[in-house]
Protein backbone atom coordinates (compact mmCIF):
# COMPACT_ATOMS: atom_id res chain seq x y z
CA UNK A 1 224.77 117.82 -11.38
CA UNK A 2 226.72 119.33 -8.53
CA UNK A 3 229.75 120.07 -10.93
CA UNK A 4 227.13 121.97 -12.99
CA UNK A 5 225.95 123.56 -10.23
CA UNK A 6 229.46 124.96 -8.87
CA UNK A 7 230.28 125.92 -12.53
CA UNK A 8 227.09 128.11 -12.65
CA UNK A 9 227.67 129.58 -9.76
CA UNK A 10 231.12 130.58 -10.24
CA UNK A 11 230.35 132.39 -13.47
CA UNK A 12 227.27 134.12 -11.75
CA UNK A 13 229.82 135.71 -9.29
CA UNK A 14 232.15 136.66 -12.05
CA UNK A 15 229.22 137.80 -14.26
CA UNK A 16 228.14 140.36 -11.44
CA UNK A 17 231.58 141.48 -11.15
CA UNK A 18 231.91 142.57 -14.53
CA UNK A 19 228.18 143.99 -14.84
CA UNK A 20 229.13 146.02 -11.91
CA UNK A 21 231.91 147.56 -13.72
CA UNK A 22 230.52 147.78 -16.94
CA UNK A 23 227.94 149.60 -15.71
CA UNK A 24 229.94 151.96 -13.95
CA UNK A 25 231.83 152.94 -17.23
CA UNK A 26 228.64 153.76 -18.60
CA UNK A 27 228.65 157.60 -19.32
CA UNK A 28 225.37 159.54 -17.58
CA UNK A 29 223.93 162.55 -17.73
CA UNK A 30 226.12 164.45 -15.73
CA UNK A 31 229.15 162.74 -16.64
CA UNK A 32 229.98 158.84 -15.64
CA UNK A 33 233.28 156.62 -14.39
CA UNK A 34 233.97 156.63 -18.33
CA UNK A 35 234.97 160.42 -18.45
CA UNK A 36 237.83 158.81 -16.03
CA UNK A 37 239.24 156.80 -18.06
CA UNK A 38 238.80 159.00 -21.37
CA UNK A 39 235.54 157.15 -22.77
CA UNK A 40 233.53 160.21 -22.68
CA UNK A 41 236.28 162.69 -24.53
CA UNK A 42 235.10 163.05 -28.36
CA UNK A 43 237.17 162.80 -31.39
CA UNK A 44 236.65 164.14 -34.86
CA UNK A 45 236.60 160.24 -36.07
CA UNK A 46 233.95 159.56 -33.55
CA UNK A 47 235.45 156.35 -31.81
CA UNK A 48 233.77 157.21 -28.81
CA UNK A 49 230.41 156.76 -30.06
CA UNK A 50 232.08 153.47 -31.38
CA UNK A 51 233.17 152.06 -27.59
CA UNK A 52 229.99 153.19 -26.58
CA UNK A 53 227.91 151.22 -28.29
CA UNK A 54 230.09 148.28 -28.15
CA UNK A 55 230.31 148.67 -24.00
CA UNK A 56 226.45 148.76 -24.74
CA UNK A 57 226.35 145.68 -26.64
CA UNK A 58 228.98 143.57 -23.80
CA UNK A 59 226.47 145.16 -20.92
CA UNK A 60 223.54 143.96 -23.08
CA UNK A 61 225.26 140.50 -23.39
CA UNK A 62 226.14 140.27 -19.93
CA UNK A 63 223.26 140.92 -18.35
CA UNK A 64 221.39 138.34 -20.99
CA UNK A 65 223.96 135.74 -19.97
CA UNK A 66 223.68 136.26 -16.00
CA UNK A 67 219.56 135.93 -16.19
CA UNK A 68 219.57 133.31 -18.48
CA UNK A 69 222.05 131.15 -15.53
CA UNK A 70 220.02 133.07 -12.96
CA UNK A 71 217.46 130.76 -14.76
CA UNK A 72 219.25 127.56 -14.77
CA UNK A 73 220.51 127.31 -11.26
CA UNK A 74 217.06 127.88 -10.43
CA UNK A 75 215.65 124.83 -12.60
CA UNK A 76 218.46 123.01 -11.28
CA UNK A 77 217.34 123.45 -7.72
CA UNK A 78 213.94 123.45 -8.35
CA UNK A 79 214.21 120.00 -10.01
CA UNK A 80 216.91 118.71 -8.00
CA UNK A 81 216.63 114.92 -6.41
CA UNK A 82 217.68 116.64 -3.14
CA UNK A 83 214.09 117.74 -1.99
């Protein structure tokens, strides 16, 4: 169980790393870290609107993914022979 435990963790950490930076490429209202890195510049093929919803759907994803081992390590405590 500890094994499980360590692996959990580890992708937690690297989970919240990348929703931090996902996140962060997200374009706002008044402009976002995308329009840094030309996400936010439109073409006449629309490919923008295309990385944009896909960035949406990896966020999405993510942030599933993190709760869902959020979750988990907190069964695995909770239910732990350790208390």
């Amino acid at each position: 169980m500890d094994v499980l435990t360590l692996i959990l963790q580890i992708a937690l950490a690297a989970i919240s790393v990348l929703l931090v930076l996902l996140i962060l490429l997200h374009k706002g209202r008044g402009g976002g870290m995308s329009d840094m890195f030309g996400g936010g510049v439109t073409s006449s093929l629309g490919a923008s609107g295309v990385a944009e919803k896909n960035l949406n759907r990896i966020t999405i994803t993510l942030g599933l993914t993190w709760g869902a081992i959020v979750v988990a390590l907190g069964l695995i405590m909770r239910f732990s022979q350790d208390f």
